[in-house]
N, C-alpha and C. Protein backbone atom coordinates (compact mmCIF):
# COMPACT_ATOMS: atom_id res chain seq x y z
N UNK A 1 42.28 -4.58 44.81
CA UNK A 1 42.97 -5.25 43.71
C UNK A 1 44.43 -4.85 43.65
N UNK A 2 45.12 -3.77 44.22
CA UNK A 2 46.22 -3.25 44.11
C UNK A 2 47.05 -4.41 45.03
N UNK A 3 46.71 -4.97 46.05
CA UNK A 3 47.58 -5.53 46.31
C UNK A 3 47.96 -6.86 45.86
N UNK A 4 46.57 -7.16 45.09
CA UNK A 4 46.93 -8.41 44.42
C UNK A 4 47.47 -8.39 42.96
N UNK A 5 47.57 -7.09 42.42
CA UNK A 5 48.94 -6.74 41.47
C UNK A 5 50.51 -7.13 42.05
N UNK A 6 50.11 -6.49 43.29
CA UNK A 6 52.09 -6.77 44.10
C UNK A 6 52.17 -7.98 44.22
N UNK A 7 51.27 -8.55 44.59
CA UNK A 7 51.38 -10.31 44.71
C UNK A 7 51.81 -10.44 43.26
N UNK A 8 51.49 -10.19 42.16
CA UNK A 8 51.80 -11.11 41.08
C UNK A 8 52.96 -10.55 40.91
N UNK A 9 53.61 -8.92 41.05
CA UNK A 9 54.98 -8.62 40.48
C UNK A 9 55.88 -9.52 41.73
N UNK A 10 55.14 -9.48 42.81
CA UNK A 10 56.48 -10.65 43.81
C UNK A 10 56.51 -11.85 43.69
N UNK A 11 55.39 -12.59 42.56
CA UNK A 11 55.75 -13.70 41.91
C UNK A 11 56.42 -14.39 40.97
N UNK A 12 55.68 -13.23 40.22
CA UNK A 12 56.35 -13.71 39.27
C UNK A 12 57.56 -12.75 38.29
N UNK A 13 57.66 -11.31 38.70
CA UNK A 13 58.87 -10.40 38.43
C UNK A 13 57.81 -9.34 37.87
N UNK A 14 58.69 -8.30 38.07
CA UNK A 14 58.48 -7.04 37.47
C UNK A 14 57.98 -6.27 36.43
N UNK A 15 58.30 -7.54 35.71
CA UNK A 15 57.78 -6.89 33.68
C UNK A 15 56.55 -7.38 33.97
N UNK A 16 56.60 -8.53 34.20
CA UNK A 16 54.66 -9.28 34.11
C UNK A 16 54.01 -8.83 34.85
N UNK A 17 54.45 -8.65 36.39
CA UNK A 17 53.41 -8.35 37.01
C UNK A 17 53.39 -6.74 36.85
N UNK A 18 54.17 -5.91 36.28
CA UNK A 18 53.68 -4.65 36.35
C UNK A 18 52.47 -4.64 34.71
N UNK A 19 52.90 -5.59 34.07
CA UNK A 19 51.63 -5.80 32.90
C UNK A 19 49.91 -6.24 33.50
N UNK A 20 50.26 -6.96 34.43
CA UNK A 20 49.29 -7.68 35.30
C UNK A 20 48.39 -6.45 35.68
N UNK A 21 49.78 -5.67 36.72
CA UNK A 21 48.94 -4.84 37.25
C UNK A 21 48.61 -3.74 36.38
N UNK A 22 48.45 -2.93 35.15
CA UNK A 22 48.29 -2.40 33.90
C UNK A 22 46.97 -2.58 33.86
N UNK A 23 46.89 -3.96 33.27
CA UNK A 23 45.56 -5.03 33.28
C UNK A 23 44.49 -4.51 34.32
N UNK A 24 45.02 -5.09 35.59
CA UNK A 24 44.23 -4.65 36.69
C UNK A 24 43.45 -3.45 36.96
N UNK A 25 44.12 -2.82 36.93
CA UNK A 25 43.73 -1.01 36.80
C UNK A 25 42.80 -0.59 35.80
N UNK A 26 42.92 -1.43 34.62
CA UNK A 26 41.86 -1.15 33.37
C UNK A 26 40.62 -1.80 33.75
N UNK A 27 40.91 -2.97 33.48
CA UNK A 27 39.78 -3.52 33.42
C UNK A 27 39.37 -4.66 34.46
N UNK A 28 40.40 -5.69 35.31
CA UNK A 28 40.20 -6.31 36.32
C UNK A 28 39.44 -6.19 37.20
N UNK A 29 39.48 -4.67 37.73
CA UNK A 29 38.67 -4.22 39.02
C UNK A 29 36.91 -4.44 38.06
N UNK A 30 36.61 -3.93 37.12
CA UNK A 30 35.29 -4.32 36.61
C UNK A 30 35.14 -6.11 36.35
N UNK A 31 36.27 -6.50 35.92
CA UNK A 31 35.68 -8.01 35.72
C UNK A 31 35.58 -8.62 37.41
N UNK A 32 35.77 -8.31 38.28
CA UNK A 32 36.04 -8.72 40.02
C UNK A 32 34.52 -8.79 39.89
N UNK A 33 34.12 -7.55 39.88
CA UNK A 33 32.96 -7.14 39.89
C UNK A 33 31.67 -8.06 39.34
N UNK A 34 32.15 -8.33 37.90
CA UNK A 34 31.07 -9.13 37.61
C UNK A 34 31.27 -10.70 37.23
N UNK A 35 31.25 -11.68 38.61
CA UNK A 35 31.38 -12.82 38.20
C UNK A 35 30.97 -14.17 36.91
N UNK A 36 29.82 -13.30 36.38
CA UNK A 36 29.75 -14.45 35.49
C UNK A 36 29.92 -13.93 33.86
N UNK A 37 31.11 -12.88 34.13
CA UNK A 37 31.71 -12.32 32.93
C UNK A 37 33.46 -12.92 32.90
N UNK A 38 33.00 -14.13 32.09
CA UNK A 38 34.39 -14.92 31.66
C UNK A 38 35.20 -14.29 30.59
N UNK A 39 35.64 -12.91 30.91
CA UNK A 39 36.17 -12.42 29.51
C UNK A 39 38.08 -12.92 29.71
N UNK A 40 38.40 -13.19 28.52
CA UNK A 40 39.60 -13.27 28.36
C UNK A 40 40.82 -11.81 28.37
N UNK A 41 41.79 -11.95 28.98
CA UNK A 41 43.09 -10.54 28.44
C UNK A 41 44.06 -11.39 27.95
N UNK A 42 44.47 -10.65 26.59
CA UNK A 42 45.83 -11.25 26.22
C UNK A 42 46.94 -9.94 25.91
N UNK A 43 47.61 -10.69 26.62
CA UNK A 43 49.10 -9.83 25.98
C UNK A 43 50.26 -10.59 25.45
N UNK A 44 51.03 -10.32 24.57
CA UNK A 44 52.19 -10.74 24.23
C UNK A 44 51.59 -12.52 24.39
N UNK A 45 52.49 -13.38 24.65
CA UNK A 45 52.14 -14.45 24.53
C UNK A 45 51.36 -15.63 25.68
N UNK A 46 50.89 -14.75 27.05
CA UNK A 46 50.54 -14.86 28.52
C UNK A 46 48.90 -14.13 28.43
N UNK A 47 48.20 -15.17 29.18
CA UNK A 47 46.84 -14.65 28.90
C UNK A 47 46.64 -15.11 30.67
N UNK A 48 45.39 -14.01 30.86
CA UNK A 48 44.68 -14.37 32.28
C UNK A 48 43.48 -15.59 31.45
N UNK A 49 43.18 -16.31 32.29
CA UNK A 49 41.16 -16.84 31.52
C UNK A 49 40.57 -17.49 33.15
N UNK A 50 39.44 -17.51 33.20
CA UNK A 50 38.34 -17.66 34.33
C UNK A 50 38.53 -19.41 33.25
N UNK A 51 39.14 -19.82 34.24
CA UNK A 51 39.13 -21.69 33.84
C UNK A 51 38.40 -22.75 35.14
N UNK A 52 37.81 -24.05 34.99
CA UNK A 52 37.59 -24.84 35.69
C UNK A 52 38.16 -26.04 35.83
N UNK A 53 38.72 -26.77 36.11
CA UNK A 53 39.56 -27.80 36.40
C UNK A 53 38.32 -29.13 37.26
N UNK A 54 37.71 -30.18 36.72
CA UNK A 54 37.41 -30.81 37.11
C UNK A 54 36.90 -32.16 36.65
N UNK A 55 36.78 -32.77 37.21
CA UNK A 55 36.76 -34.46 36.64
C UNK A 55 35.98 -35.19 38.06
N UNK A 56 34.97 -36.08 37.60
CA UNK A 56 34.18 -37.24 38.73
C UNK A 56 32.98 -35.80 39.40
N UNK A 57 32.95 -35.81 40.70
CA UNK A 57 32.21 -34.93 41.19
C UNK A 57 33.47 -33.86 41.85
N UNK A 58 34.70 -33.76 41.22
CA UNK A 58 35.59 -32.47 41.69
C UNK A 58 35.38 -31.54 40.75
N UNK A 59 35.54 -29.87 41.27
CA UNK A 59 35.41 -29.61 40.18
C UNK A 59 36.15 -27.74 41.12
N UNK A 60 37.07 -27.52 40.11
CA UNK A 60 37.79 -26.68 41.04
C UNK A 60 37.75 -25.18 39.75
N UNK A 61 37.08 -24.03 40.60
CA UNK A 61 37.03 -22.62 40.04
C UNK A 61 38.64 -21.90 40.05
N UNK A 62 38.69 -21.38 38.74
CA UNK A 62 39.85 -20.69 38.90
C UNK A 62 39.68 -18.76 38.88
N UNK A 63 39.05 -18.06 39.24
CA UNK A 63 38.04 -17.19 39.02
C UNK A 63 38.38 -15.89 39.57
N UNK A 64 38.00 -14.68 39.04
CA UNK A 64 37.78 -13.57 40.05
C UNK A 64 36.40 -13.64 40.81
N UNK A 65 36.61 -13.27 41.71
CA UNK A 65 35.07 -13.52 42.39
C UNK A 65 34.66 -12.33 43.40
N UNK A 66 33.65 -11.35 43.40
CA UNK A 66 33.52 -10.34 44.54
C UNK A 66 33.23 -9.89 45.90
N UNK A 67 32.17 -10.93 45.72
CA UNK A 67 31.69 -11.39 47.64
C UNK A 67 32.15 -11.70 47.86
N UNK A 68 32.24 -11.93 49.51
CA UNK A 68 32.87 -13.41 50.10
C UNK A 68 32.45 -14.78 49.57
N UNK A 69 30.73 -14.44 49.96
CA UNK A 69 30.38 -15.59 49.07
C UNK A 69 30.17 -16.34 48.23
N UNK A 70 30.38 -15.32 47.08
CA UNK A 70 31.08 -15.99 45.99
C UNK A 70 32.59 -16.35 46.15
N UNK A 71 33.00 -16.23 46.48
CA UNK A 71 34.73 -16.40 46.72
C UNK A 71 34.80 -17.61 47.13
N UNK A 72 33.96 -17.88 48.03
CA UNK A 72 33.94 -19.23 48.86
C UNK A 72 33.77 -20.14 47.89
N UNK A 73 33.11 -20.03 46.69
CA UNK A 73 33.34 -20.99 45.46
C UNK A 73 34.31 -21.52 44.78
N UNK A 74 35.52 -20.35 45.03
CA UNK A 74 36.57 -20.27 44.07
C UNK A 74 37.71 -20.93 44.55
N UNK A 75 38.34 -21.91 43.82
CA UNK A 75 39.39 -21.93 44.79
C UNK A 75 40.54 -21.54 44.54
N UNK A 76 41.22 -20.24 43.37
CA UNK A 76 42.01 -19.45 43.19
C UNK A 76 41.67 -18.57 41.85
N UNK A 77 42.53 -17.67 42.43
CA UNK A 77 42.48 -16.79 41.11
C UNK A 77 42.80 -17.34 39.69
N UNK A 78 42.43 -16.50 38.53
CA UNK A 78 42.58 -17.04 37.03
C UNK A 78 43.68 -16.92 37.01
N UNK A 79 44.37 -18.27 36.15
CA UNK A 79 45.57 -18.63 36.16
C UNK A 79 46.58 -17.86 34.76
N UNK A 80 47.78 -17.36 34.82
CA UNK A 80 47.92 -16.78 33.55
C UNK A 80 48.47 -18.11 32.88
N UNK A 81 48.37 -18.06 31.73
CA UNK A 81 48.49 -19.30 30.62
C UNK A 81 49.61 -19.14 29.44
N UNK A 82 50.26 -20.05 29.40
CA UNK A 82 50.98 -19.91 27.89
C UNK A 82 50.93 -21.30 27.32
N UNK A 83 50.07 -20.95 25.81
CA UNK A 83 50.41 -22.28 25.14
C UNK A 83 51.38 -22.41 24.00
N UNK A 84 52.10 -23.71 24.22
CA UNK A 84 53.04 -23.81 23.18
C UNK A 84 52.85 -25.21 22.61
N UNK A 85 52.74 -25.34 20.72
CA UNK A 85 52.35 -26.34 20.19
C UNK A 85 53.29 -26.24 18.60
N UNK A 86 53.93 -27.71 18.91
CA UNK A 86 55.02 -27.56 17.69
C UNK A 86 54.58 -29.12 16.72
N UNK A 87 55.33 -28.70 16.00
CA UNK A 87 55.07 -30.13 14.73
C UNK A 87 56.25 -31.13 14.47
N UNK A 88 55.91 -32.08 14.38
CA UNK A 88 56.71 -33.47 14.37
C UNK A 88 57.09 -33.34 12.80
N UNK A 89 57.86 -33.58 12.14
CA UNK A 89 58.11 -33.25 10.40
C UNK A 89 59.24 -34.78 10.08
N UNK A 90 58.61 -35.46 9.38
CA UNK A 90 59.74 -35.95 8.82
C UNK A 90 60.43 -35.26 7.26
N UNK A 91 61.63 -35.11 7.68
CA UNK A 91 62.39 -34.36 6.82
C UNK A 91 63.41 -34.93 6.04
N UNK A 92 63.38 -35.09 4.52
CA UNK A 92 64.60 -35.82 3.80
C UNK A 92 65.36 -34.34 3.34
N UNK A 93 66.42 -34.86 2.99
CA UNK A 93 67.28 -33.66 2.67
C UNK A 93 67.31 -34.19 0.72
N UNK A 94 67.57 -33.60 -0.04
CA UNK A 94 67.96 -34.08 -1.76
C UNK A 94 69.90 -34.26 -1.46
N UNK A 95 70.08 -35.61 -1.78
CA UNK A 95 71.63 -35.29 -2.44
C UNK A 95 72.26 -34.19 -3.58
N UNK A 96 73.08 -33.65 -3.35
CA UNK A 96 73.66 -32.44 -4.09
C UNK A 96 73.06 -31.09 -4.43
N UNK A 97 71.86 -30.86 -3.49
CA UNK A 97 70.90 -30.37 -4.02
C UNK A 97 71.25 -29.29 -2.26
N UNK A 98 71.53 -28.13 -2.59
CA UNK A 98 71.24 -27.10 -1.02
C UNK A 98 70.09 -26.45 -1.05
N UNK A 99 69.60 -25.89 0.14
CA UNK A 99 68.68 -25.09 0.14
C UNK A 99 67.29 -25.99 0.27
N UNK A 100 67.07 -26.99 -0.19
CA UNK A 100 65.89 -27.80 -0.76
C UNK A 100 65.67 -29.05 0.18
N UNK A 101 64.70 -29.10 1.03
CA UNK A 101 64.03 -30.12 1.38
C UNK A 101 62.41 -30.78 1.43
N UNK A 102 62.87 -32.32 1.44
CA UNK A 102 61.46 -32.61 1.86
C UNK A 102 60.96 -32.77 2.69
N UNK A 103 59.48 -32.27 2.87
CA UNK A 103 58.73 -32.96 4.58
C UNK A 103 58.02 -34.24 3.81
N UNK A 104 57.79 -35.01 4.35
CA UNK A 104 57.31 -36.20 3.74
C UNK A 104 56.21 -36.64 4.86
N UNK A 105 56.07 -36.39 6.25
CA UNK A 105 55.08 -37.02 6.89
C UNK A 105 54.83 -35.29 7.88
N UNK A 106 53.63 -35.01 8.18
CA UNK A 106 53.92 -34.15 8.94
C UNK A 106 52.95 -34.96 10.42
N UNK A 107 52.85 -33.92 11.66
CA UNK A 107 51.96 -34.19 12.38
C UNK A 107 52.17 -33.37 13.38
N UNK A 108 50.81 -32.73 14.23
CA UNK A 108 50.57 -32.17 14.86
C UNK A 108 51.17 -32.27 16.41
N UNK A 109 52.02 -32.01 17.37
CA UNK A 109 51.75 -32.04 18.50
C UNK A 109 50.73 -31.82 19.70
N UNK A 110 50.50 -32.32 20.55
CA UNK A 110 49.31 -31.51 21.16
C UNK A 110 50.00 -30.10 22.07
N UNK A 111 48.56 -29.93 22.83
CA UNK A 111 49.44 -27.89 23.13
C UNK A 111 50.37 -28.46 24.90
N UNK A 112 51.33 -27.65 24.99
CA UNK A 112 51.72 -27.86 26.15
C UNK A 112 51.66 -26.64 27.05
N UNK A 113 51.09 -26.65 28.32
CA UNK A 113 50.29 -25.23 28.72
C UNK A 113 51.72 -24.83 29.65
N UNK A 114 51.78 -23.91 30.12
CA UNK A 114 52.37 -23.30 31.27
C UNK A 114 51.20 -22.54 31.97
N UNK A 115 51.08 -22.93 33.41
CA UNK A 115 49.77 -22.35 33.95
C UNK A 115 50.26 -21.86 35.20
N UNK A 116 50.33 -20.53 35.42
CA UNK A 116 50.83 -19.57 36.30
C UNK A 116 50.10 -19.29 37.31
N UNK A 117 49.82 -19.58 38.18
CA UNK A 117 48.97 -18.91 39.21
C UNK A 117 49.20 -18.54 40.93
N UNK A 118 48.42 -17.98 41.49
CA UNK A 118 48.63 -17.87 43.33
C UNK A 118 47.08 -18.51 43.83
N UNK A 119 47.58 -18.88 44.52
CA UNK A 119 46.96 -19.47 46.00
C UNK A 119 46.90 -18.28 47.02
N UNK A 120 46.01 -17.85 47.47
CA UNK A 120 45.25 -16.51 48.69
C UNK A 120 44.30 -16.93 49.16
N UNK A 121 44.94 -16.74 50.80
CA UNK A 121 43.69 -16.71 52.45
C UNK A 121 42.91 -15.47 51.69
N UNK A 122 42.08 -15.51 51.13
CA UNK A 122 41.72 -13.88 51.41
C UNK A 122 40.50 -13.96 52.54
N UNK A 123 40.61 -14.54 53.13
CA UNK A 123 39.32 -14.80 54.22
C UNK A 123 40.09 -14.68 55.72
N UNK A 124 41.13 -15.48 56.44
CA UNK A 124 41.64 -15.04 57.29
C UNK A 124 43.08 -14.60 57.04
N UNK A 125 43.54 -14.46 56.39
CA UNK A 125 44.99 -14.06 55.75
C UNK A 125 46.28 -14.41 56.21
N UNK A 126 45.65 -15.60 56.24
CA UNK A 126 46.89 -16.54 57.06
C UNK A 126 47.90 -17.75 55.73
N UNK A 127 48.40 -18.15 56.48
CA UNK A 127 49.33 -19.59 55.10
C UNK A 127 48.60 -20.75 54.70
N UNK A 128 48.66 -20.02 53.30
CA UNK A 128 46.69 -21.14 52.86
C UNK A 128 47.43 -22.82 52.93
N UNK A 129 47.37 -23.64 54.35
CA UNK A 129 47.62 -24.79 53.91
C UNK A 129 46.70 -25.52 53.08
N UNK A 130 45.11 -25.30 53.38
CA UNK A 130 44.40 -26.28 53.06
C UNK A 130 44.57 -25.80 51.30
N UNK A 131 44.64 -24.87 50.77
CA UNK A 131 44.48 -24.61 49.41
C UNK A 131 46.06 -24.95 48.89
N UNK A 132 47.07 -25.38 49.50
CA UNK A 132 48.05 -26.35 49.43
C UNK A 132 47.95 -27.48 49.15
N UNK A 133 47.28 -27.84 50.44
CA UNK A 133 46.96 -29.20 50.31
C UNK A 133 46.17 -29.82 49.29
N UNK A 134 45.27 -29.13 48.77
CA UNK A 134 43.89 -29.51 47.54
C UNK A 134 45.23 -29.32 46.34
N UNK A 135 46.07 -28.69 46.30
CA UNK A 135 46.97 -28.21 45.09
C UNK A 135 47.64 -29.33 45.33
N UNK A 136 48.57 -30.11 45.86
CA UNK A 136 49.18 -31.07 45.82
C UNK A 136 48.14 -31.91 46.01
N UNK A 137 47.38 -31.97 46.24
CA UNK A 137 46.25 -33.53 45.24
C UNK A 137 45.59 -33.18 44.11
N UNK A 138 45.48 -32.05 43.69
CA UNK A 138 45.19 -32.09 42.18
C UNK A 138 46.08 -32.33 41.18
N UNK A 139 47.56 -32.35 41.88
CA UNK A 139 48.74 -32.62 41.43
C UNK A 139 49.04 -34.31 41.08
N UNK A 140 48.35 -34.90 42.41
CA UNK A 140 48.54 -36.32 42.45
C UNK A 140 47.94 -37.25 41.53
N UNK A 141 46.58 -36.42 41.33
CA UNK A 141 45.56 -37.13 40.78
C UNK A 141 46.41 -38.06 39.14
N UNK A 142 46.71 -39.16 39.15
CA UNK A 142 46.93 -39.91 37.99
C UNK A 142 46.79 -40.36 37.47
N UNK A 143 45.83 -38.78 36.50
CA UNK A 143 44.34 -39.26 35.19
C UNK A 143 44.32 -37.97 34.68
N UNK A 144 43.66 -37.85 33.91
CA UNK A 144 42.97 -36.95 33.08
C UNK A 144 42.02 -35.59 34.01
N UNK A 145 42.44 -34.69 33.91
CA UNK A 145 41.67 -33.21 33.70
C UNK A 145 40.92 -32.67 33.17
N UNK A 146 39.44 -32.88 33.50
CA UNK A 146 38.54 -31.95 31.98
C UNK A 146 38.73 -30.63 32.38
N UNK A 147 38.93 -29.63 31.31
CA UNK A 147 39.19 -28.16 31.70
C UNK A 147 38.42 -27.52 30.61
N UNK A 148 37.78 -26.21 31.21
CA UNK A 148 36.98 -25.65 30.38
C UNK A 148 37.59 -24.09 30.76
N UNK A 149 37.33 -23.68 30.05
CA UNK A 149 37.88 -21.28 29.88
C UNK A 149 37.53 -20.99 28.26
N UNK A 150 37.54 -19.84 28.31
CA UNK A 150 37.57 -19.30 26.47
C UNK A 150 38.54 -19.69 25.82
N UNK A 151 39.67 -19.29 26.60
CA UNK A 151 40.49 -19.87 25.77
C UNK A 151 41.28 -21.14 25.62
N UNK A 152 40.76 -22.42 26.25
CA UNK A 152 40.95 -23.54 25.77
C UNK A 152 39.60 -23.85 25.11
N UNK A 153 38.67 -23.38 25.50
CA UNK A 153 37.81 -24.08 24.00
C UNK A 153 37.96 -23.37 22.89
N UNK A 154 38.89 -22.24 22.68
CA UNK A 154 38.89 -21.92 21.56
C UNK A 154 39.57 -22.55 20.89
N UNK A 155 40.83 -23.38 21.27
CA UNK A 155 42.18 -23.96 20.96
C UNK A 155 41.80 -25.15 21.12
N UNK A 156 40.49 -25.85 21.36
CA UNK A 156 39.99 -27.30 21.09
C UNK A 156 40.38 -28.20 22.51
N UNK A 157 40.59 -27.79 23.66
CA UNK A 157 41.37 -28.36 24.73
C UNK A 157 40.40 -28.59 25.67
N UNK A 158 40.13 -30.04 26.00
CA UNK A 158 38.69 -30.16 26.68
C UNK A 158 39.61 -31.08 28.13
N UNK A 159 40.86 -31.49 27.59
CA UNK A 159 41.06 -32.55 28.84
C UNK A 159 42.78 -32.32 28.64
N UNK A 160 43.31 -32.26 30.00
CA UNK A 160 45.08 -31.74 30.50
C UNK A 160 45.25 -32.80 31.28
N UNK A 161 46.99 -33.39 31.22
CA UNK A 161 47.24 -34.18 32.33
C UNK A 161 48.58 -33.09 32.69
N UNK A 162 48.78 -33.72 33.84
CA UNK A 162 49.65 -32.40 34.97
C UNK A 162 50.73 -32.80 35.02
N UNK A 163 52.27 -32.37 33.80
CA UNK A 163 53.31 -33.04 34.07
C UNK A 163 54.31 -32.92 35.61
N UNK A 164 54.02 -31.70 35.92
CA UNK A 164 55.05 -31.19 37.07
C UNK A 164 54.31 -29.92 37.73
N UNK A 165 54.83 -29.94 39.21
CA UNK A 165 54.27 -28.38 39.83
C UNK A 165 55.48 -28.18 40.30
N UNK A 166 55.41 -26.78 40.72
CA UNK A 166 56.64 -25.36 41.22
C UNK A 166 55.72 -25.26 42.22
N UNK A 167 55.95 -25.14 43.79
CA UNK A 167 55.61 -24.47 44.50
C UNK A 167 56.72 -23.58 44.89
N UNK A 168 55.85 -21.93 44.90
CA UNK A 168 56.90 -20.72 45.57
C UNK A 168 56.53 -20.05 46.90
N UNK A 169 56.82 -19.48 47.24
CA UNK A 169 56.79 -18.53 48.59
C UNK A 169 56.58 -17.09 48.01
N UNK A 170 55.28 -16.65 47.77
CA UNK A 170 55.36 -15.05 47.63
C UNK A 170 56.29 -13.70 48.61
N UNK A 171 57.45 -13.71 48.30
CA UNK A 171 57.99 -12.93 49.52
C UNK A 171 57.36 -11.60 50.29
N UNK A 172 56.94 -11.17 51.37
CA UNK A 172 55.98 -10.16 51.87
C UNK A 172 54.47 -10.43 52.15
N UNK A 173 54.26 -11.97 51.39
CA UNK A 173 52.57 -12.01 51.90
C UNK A 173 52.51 -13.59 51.99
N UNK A 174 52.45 -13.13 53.23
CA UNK A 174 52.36 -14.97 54.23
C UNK A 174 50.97 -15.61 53.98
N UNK A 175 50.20 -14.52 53.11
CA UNK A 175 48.90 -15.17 52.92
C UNK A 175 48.85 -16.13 51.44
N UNK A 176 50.05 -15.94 50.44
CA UNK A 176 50.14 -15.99 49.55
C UNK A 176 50.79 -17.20 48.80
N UNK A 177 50.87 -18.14 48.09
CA UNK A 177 51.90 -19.40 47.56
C UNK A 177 51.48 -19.50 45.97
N UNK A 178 52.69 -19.20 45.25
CA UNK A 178 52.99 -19.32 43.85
C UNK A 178 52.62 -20.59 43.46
N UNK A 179 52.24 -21.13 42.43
CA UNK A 179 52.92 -22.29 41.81
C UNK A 179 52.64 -22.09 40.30
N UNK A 180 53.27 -23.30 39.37
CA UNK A 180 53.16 -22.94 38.17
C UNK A 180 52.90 -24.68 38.17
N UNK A 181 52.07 -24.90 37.03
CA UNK A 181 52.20 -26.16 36.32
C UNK A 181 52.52 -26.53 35.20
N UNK A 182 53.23 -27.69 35.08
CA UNK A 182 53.10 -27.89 33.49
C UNK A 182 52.11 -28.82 33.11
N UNK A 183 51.68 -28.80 31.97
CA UNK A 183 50.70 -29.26 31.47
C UNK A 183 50.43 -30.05 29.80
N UNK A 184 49.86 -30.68 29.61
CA UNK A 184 49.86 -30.94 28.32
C UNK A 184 48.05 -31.67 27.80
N UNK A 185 47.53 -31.28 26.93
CA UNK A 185 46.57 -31.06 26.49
C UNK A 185 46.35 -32.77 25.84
N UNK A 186 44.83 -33.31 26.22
CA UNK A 186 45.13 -34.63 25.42
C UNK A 186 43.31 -34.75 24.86
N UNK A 187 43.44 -35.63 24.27
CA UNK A 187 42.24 -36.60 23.95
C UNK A 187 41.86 -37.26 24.68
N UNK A 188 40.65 -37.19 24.78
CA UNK A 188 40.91 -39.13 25.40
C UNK A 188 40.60 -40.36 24.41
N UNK A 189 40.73 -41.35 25.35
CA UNK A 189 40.85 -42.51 24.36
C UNK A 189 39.69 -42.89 23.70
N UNK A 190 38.38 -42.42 23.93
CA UNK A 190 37.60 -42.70 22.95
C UNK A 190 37.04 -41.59 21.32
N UNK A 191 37.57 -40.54 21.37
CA UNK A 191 37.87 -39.37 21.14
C UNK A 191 39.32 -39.92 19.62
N UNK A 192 40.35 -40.16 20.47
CA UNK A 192 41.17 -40.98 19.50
C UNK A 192 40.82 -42.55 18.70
N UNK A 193 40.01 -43.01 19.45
CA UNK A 193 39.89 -44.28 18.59
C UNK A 193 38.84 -43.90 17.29
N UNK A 194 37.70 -43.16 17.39
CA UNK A 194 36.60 -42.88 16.90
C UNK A 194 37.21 -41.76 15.51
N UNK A 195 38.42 -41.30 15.41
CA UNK A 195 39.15 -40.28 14.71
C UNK A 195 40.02 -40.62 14.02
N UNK A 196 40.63 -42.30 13.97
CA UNK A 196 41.53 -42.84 13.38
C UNK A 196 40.92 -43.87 12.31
């Protein structure tokens, strides 16, 4: 597990991944261990979660995993997450009046994720194209995401569409490729019609 701490401080910088690797050292090496323990870590406003990404008959593990053969299930590590969710306000101001306003309509935004993760050969430790390649078509796909972890069903988030990806170059591990997504959390349309 130590080296897949350095992978995350050469991903993603120093403060996080030395939090990462913090994490790791505590308690990671036991959750590796036991795959069908989906526990959540949070710190500050960045969480790890054991998530699934899938829709039709795809259906893609984001996971720690300990065997090989379990591994062979997975097709990357748990992604770290940040959600951010703001409110639409219509706002009147009072003539002559400071300090004092009205909201008059409010409404919810939905959540918009930042989803941090690496791509790893850990099998021949070579430049994961094919787990590239599956990443730029899960990218392509132009539809809806059902996603399941603790912590999107805690936050009500059953389905993501994929605004943008970052692909990076982990510097020092040729086995290794960053990316980040953006994301945004939706309904679907029968879900919204049935609610209005």
């Amino acid at each position: 597990m130590n080296t897949l701490s350095e992978r995350y401080i050469s991903a993603f910088g120093h403060v996080l991944g030395m939090v990462v690797a913090s994490r790791m050292d505590k308690q990671f090496s036991q959750e590796s261990q036991q795959p069908s323990n989906y526990q959540t870590f949070v710190w500050t406003d960045t969480a790890f979660d054991s998530v699934t990404l899938y829709r039709g008959g795809l259906s893609f593990d984001f996971a720690f995993r300990a065997t090989s053969q379990e591994y062979s299930t997975t097709y990357a590590t748990p992604p770290l997450l940040n959600f951010i969710r703001k409110k639409n306000l219509i706002i009147s101001q009072i003539d002559g009046v400071d300090d004092i306003e009205i909201v008059e309509r409010y409404n919810t935004e939905p959540y918009d994720i930042d989803w941090r993760g690496l791509l790893i050969d850990m099998e021949n430790h070579v430049f994961p194209l094919d787990k590239l390649q599956t990443l730029n078509e899960i990218f392509q796909y132009n539809g809806v995401w059902n996603v399941s972890g603790e912590l999107f069903d805690k936050l009500g988030i059953t389905a993501v569409y994929i605004q943008s990806v970052e692909i990076d170059f982990v510097e020092g591990y040729e086995d290794t490729i960053a990316y980040i997504f953006k994301m945004r959390a939706i309904k679907d349309l029968e879900y919204q019609l049935l609610n209005q």
